[in-house]
C-alpha atoms as a PDB file:
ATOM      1  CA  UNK A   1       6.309   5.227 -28.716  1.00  0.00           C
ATOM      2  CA  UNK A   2       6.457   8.808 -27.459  1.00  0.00           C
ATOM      3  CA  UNK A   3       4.436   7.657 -24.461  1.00  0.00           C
ATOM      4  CA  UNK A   4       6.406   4.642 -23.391  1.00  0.00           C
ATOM      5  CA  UNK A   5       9.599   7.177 -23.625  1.00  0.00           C
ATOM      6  CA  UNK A   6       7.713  10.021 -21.738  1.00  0.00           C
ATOM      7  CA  UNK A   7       6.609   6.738 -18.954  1.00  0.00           C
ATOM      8  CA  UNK A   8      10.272   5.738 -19.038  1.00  0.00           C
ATOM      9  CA  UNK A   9      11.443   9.273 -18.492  1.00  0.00           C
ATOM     10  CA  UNK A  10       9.239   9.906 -15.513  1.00  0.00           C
ATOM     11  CA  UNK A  11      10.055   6.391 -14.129  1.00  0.00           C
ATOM     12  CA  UNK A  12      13.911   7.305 -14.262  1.00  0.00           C
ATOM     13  CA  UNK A  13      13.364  10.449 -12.138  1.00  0.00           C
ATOM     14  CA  UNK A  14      10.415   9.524 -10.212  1.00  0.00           C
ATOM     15  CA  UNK A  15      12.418   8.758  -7.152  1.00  0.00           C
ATOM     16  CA  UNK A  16      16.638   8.465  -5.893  1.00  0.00           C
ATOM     17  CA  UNK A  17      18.762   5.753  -5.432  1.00  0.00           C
ATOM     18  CA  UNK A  18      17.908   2.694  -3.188  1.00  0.00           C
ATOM     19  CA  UNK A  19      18.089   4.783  -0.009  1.00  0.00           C
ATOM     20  CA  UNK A  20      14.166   4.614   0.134  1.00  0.00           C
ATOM     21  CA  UNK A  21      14.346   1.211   0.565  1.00  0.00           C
ATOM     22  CA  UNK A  22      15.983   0.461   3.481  1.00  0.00           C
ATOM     23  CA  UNK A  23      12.264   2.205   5.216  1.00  0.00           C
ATOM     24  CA  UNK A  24      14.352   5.107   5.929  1.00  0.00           C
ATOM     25  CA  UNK A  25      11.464   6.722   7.093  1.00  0.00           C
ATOM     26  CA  UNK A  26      10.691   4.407   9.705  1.00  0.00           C
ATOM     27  CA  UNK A  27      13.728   4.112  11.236  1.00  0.00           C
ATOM     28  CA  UNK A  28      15.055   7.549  11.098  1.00  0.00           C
ATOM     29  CA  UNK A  29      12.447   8.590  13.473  1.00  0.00           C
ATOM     30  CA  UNK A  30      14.062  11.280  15.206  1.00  0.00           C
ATOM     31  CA  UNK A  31      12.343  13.916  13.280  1.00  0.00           C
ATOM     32  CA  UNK A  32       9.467  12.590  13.282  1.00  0.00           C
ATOM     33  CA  UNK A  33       8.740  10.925  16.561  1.00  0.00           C
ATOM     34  CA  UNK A  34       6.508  14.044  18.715  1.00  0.00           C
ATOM     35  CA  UNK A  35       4.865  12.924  21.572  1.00  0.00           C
ATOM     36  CA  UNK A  36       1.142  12.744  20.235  1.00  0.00           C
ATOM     37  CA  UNK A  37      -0.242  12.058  23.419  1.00  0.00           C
ATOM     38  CA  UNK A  38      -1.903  15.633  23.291  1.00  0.00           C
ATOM     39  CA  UNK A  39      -2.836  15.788  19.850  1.00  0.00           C
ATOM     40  CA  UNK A  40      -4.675  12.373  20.623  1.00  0.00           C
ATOM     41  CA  UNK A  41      -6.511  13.266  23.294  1.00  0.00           C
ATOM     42  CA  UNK A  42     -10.012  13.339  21.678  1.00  0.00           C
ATOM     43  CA  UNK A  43     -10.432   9.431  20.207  1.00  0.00           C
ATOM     44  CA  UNK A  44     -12.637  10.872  17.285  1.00  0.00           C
ATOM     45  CA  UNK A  45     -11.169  13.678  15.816  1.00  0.00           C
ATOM     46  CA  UNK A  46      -9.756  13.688  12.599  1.00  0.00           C
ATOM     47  CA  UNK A  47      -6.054  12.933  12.724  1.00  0.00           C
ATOM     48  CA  UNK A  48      -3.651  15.634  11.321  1.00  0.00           C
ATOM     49  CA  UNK A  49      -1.475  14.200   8.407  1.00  0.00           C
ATOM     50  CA  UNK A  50       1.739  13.760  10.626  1.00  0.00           C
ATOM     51  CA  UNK A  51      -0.562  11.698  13.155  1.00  0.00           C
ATOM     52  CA  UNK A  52      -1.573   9.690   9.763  1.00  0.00           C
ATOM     53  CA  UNK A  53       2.086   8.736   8.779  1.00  0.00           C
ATOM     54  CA  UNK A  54       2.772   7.867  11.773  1.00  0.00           C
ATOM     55  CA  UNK A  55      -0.232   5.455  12.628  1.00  0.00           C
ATOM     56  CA  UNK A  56       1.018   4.191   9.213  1.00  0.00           C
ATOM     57  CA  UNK A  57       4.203   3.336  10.186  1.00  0.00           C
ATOM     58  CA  UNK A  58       3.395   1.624  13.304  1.00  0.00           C
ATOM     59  CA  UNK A  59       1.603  -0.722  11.219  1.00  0.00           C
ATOM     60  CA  UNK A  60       4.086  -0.771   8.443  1.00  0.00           C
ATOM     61  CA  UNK A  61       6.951  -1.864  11.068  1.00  0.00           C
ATOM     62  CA  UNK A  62       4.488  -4.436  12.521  1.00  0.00           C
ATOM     63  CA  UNK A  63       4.004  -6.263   9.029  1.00  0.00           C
ATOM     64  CA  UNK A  64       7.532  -6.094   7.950  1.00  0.00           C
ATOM     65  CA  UNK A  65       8.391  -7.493  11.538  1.00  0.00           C
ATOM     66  CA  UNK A  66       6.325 -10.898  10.843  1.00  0.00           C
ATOM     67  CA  UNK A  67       7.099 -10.283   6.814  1.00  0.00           C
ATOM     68  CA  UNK A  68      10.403  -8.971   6.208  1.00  0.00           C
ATOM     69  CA  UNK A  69      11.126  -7.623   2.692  1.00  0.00           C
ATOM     70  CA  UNK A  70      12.414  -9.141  -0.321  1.00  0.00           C
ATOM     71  CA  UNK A  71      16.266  -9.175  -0.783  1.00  0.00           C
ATOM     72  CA  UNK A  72      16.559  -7.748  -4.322  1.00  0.00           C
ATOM     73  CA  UNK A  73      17.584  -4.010  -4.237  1.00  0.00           C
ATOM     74  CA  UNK A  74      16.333  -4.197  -7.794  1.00  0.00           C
ATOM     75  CA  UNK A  75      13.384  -5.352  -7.668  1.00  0.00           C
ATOM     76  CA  UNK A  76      12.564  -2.762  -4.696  1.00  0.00           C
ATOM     77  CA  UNK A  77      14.015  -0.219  -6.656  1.00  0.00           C
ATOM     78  CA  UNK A  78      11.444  -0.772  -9.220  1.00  0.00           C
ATOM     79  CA  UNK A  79       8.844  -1.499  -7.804  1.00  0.00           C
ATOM     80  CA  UNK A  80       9.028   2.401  -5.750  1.00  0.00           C
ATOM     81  CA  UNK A  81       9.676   4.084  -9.170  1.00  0.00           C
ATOM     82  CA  UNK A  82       6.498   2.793 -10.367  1.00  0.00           C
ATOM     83  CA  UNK A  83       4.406   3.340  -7.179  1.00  0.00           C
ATOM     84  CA  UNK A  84       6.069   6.792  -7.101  1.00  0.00           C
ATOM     85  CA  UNK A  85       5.396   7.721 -10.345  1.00  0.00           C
ATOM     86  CA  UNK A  86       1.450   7.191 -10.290  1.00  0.00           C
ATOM     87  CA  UNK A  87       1.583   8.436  -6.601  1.00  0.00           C
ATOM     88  CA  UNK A  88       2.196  11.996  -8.136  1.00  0.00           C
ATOM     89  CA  UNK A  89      -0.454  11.814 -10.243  1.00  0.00           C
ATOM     90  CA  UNK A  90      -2.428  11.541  -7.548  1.00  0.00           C
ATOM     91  CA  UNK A  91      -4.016  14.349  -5.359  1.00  0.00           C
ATOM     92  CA  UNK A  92      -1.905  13.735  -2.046  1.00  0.00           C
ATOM     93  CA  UNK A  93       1.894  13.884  -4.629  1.00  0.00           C
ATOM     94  CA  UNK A  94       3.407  15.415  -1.045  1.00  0.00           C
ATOM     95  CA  UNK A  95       3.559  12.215   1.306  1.00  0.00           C
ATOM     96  CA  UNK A  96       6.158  10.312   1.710  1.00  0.00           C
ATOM     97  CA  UNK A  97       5.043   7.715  -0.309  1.00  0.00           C
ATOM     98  CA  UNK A  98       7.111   4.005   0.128  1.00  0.00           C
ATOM     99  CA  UNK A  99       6.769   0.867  -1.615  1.00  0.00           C
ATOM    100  CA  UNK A 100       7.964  -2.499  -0.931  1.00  0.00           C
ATOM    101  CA  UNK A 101       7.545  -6.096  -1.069  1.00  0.00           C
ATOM    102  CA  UNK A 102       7.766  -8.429   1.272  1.00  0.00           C
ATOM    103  CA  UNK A 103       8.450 -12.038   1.332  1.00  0.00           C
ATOM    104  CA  UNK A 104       5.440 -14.296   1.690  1.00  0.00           C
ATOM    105  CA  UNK A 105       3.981 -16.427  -1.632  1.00  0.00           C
ATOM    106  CA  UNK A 106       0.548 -15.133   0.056  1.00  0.00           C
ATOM    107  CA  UNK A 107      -1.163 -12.912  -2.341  1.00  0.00           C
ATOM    108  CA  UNK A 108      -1.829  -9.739  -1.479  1.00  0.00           C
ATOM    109  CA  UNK A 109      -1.402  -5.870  -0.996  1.00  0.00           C
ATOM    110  CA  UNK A 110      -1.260  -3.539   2.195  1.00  0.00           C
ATOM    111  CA  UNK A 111      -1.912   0.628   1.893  1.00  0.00           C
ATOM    112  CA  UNK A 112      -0.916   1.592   4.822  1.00  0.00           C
ATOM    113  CA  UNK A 113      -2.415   5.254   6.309  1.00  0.00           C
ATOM    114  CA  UNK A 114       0.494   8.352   5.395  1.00  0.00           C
ATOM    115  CA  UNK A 115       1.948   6.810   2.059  1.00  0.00           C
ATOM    116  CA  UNK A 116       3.441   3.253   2.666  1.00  0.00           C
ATOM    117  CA  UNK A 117       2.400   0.343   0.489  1.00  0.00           C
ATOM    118  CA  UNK A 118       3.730  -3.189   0.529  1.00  0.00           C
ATOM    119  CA  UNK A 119       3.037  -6.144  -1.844  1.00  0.00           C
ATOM    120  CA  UNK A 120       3.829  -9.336  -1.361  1.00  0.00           C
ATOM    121  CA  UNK A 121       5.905 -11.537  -3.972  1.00  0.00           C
ATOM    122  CA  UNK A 122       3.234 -13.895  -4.095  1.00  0.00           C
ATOM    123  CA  UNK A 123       1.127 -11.058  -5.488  1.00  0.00           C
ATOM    124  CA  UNK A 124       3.915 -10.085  -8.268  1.00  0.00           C
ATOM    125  CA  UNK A 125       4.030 -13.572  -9.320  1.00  0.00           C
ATOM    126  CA  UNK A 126       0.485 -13.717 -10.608  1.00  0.00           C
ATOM    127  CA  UNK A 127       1.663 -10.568 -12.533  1.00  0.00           C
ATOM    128  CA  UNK A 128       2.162 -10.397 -16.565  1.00  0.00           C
ATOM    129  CA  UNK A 129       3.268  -6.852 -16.859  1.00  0.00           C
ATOM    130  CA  UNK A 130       3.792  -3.554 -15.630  1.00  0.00           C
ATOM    131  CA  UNK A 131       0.537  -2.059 -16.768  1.00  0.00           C
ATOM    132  CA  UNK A 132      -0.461  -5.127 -14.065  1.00  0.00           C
ATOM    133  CA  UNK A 133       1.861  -3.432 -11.366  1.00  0.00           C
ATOM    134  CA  UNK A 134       0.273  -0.499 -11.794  1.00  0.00           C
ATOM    135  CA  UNK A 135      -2.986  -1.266 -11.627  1.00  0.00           C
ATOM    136  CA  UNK A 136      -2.526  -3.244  -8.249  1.00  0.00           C
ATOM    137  CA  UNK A 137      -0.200  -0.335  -6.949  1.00  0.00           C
ATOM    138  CA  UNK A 138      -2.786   2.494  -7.957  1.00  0.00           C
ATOM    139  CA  UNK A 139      -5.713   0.801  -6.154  1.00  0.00           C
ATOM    140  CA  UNK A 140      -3.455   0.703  -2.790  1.00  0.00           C
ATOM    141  CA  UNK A 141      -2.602   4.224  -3.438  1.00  0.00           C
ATOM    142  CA  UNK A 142      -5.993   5.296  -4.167  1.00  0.00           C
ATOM    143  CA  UNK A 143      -7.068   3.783  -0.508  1.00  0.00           C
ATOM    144  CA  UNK A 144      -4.701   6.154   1.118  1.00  0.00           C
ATOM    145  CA  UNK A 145      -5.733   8.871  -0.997  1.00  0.00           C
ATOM    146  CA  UNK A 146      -8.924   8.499  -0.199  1.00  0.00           C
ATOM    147  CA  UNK A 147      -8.096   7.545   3.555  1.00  0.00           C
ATOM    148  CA  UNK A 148     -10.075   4.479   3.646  1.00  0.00           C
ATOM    149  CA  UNK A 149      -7.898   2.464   6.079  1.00  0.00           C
ATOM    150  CA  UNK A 150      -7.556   5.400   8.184  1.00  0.00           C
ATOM    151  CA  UNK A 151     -11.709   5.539   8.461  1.00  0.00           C
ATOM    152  CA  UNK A 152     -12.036   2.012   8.934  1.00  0.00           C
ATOM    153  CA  UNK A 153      -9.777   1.947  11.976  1.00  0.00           C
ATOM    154  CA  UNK A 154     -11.116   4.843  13.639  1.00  0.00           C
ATOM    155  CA  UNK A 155     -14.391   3.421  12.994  1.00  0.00           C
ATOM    156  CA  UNK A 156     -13.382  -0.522  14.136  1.00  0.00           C
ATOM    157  CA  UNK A 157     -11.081   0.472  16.955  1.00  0.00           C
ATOM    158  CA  UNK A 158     -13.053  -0.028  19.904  1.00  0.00           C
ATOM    159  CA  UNK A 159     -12.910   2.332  23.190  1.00  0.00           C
ATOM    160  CA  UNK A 160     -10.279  -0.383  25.295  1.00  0.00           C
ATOM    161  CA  UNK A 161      -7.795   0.086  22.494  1.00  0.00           C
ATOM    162  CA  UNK A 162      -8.244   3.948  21.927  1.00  0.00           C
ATOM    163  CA  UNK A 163      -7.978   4.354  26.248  1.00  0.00           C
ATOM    164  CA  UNK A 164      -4.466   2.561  25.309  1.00  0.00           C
ATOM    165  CA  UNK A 165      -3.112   5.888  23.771  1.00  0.00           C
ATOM    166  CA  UNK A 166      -1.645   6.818  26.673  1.00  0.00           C
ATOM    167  CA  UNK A 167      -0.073   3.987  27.780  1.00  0.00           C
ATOM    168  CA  UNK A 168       2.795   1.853  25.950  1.00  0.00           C
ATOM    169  CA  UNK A 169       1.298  -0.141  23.661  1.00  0.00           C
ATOM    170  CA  UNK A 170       3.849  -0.750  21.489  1.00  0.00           C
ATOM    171  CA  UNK A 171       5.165  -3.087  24.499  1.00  0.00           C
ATOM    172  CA  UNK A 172       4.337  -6.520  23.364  1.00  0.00           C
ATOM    173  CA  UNK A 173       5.288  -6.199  19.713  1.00  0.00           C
ATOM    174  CA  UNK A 174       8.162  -4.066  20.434  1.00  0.00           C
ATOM    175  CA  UNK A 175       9.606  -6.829  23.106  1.00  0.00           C
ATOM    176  CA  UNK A 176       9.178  -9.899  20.177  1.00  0.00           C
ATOM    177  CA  UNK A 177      11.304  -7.773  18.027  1.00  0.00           C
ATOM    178  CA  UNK A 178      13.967  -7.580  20.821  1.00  0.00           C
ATOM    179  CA  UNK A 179      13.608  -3.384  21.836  1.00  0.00           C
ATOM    180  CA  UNK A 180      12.420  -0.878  19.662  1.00  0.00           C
ATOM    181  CA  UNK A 181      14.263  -0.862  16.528  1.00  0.00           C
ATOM    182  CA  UNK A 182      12.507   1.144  14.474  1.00  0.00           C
ATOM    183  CA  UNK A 183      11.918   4.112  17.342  1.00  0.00           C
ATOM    184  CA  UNK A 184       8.199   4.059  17.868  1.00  0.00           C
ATOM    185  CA  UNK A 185       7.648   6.301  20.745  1.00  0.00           C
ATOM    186  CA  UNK A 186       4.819   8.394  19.344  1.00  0.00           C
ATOM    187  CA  UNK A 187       1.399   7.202  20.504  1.00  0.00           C
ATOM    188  CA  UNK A 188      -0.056   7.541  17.258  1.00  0.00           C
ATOM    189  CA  UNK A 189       2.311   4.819  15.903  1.00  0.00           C
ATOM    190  CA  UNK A 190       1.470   2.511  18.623  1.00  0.00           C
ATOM    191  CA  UNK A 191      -1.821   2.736  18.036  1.00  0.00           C
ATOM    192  CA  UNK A 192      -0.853   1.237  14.556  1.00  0.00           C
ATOM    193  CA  UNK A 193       0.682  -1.436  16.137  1.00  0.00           C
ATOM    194  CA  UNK A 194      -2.439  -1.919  18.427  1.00  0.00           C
ATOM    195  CA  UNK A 195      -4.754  -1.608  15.000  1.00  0.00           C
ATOM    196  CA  UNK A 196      -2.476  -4.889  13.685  1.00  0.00           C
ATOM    197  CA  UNK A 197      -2.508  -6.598  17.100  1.00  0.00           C
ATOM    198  CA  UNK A 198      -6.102  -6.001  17.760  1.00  0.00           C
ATOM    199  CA  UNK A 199      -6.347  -7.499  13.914  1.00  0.00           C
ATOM    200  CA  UNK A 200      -8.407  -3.263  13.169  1.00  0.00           C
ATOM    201  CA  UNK A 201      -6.050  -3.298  10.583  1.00  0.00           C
ATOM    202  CA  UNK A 202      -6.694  -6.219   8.982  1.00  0.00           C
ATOM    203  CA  UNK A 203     -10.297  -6.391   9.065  1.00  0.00           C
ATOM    204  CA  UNK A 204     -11.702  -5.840   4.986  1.00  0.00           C
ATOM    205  CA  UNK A 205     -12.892  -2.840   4.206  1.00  0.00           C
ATOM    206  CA  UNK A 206     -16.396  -1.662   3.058  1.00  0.00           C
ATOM    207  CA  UNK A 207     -16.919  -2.575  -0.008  1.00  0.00           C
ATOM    208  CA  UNK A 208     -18.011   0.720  -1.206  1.00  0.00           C
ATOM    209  CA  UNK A 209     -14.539   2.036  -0.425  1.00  0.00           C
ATOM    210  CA  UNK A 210     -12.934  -0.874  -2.861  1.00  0.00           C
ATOM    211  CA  UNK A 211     -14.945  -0.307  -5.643  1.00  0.00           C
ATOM    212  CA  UNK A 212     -13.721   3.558  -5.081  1.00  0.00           C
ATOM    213  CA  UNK A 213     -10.460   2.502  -4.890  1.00  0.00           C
ATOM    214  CA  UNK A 214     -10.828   0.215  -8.201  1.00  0.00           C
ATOM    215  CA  UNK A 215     -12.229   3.212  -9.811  1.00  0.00           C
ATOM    216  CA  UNK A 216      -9.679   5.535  -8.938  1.00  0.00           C
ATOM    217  CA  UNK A 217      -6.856   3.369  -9.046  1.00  0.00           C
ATOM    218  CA  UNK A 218      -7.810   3.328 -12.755  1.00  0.00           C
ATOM    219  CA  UNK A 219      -7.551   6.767 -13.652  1.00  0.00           C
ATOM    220  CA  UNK A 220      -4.630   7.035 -11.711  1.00  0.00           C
ATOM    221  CA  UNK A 221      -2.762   4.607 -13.994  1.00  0.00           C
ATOM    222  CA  UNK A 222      -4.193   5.633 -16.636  1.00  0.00           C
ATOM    223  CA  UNK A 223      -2.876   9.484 -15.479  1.00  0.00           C
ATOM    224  CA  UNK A 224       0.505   8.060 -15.112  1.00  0.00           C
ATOM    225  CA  UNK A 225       0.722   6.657 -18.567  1.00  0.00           C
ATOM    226  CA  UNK A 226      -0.402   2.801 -17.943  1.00  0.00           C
ATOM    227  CA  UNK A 227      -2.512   0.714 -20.261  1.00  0.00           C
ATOM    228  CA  UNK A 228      -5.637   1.544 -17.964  1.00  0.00           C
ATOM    229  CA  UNK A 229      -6.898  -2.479 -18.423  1.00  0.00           C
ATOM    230  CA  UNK A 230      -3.668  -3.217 -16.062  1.00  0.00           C
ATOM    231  CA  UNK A 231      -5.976  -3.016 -12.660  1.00  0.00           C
ATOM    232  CA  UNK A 232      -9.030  -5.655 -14.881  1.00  0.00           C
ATOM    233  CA  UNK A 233      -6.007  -7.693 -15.651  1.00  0.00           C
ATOM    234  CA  UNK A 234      -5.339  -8.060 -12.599  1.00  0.00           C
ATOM    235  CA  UNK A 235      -8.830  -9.309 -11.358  1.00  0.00           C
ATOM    236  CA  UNK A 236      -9.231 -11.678 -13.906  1.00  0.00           C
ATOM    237  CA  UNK A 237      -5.988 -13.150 -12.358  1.00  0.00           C
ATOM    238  CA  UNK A 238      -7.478 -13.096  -8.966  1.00  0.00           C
ATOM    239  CA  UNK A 239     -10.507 -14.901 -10.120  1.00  0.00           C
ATOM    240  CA  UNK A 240      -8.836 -17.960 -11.054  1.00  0.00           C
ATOM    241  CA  UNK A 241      -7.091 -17.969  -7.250  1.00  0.00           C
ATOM    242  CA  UNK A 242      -8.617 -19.407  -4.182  1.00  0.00           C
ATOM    243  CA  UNK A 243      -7.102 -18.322  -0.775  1.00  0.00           C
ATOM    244  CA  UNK A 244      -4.661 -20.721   0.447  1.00  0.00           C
ATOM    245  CA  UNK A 245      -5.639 -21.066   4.309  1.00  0.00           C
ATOM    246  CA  UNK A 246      -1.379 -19.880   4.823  1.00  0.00           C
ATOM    247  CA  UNK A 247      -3.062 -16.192   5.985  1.00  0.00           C
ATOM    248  CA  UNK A 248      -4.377 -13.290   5.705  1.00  0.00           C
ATOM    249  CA  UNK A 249      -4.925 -13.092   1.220  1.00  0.00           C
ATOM    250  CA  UNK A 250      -6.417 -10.873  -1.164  1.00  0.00           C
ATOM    251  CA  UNK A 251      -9.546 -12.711  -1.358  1.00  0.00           C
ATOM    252  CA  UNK A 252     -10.001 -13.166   2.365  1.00  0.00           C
ATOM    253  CA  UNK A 253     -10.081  -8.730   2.267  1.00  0.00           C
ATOM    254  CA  UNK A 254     -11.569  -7.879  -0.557  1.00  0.00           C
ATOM    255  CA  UNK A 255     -14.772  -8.158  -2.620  1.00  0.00           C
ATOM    256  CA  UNK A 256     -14.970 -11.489  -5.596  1.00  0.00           C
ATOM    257  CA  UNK A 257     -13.492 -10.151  -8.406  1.00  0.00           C
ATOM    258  CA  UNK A 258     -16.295 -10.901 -11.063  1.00  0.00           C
ATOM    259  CA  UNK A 259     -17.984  -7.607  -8.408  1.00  0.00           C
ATOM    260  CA  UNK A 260     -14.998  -5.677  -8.995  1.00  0.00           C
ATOM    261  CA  UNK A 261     -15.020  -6.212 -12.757  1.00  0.00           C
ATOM    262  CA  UNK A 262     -18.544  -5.695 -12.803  1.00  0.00           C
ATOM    263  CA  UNK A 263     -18.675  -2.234 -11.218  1.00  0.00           C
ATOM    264  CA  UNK A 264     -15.298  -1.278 -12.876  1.00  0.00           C
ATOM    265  CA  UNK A 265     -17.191  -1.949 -16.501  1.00  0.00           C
ATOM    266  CA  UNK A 266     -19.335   1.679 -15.320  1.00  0.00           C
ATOM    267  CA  UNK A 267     -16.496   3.280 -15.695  1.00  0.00           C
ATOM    268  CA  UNK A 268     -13.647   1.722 -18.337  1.00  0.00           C
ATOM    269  CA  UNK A 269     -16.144   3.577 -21.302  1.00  0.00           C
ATOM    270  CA  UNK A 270     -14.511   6.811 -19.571  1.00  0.00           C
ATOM    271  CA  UNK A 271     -10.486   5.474 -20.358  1.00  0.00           C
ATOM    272  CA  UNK A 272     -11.020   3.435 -23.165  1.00  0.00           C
ATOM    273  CA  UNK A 273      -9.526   5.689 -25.291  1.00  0.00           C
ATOM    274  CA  UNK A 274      -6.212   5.139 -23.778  1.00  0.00           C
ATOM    275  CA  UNK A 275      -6.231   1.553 -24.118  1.00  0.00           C
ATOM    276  CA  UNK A 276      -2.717   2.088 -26.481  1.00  0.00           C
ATOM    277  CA  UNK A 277      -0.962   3.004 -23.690  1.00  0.00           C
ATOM    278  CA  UNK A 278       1.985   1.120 -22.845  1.00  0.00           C
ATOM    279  CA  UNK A 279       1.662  -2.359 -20.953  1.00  0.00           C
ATOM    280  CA  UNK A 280       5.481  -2.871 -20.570  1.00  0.00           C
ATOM    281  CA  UNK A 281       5.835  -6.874 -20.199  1.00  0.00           C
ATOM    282  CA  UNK A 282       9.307  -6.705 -21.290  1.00  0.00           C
ATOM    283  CA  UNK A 283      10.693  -4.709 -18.882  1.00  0.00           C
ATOM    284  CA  UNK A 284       8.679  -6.543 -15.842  1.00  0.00           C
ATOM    285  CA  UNK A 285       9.650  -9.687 -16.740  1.00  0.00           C
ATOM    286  CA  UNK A 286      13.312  -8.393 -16.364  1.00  0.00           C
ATOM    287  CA  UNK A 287      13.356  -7.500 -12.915  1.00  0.00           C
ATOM    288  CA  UNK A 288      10.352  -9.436 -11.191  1.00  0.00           C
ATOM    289  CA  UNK A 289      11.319 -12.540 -13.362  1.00  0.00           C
ATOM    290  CA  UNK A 290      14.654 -12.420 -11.910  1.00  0.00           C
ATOM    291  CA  UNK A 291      13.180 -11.863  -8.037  1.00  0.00           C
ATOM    292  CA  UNK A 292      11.069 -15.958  -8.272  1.00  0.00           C
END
């Protein structure tokens, strides 16, 4: 009981009002929006953490242009106090970490470079609990901690779309969305644009950096209070799924779940101990319910 008030406590302060939600971030890009052209000039080297946000929100405005988000302040609401909440339990507690879902019955989850994650309501609706939130949220958070996505696209994006730094690649996507609404004149955000466009982004990741992400995602949760068996929940929910040919899915990007469970069982031993932790059902059911 102390636990589930200490987890409630931290939820209720983990972040403000809805603000957050309307992407704030992404459209106030004023501060934000240096010309990266010279900080971009070498294809290889390692991006700075500004040039990371900003590759992320190229490709954050890109999915929410063909996926907008759900229309439930509340359920947005909640679902950013939870993400927020294991996000500072987390070694990078200083980005400015957003979390959303979108509206497509597709399951799946996006961790996008610099601190924005998106979930899909399809992907809440195979949920039972907020333990299960958690567990799905801390694995997306763990792949930007670990800067997975950012690796893979330097590492997928082939010389023709790094040569388009200088250029304005942002044009195509930005004319379908009828001028550039969201303000994305640095070149490292078009380059995220170009990473969804040339499908870099997209592409699944190595499945070493998975099973990290599994690994950590648990001890994250299990950091931020959680019932550390939310992220295995999960899985075993995903293993009774097959992709529905409507898209991109979880199982089209990510390794069978039996592998995930199967690696994830070298390191549960470690967090079993905090198996009592709360799971929450209750209160999920209250908001996410609500958002079917």
């Amino acid at each position: 009981m102390k636990r589930a008030m200490i987890l409630a406590a931290g939820l209720a302060c983990a972040t403000p009002a809805f603000a957050q939600l309307d992407f704030g971030r992404l459209i106030d890009y004023g501060r934000k929006a240096v010309d990266a052209g010279g900080k971009l000039k070498e294809a290889n080297r390692e991006f700075s953490q500004d040039d990371e946000i900003q590759l992320g929100d190229g490709i954050a405005a890109t999915l929410l242009g063909a996926s907008p988000l759900v229309k439930d302040a509340g359920l947005q609401r909640y679902v950013n106090r939870v993400g927020r909440w294991i996000a500072l339990h987390s070694d990078r507690p200083d980005l400015p970490w957003t979390f959303g879902v979108i509206e497509t019955k597709t399951v799946n989850a996006f961790a996008m470079p610099g601190g924005t994650v998106l979930v899909s309501r399809g992907l809440l609706d195979q949920l039972a609990s907020e333990s299960e939130l958690a567990g799905a949220l801390a694995h997306e958070i763990a792949h930007v901690v670990r800067r997975h996505q950012l690796a893979a696209i330097q590492s997928s994006t082939n010389s023709e779309v790094w040569s388009s730094i200088g250029k304005d690649v942002a044009g195509e996507a930005i004319a379908r969305r009828g001028g550039d609404t969201f303000g994305l004149k640095s070149k490292a955000a078009g380059l995220g644009i170009d990473a969804v466009k040339n499908g870099a982004f997209l592409r699944p990741l190595d499945r070493s950096m998975e099973y990290e992400a599994d690994r950590l995602g648990v001890i994250l949760a299990t950091r931020a209070g959680y019932d550390p068996y939310g992220l295995p929940g999960v899985l075993q929910v995903l293993g009774t799924l097959k992709g529905d040919g409507s898209g991109v899915d979880i199982m089209a990007t990510h390794p069978a779940p039996s592998d995930r469970l199967s690696e994830l069982e070298k390191v549960m031993p470690a967090v079993e101990g905090y198996a009592n932790q709360p799971r929450l059902e209750g209160r999920f059911r209250q908001v996410v319910g609500s958002a079917k």
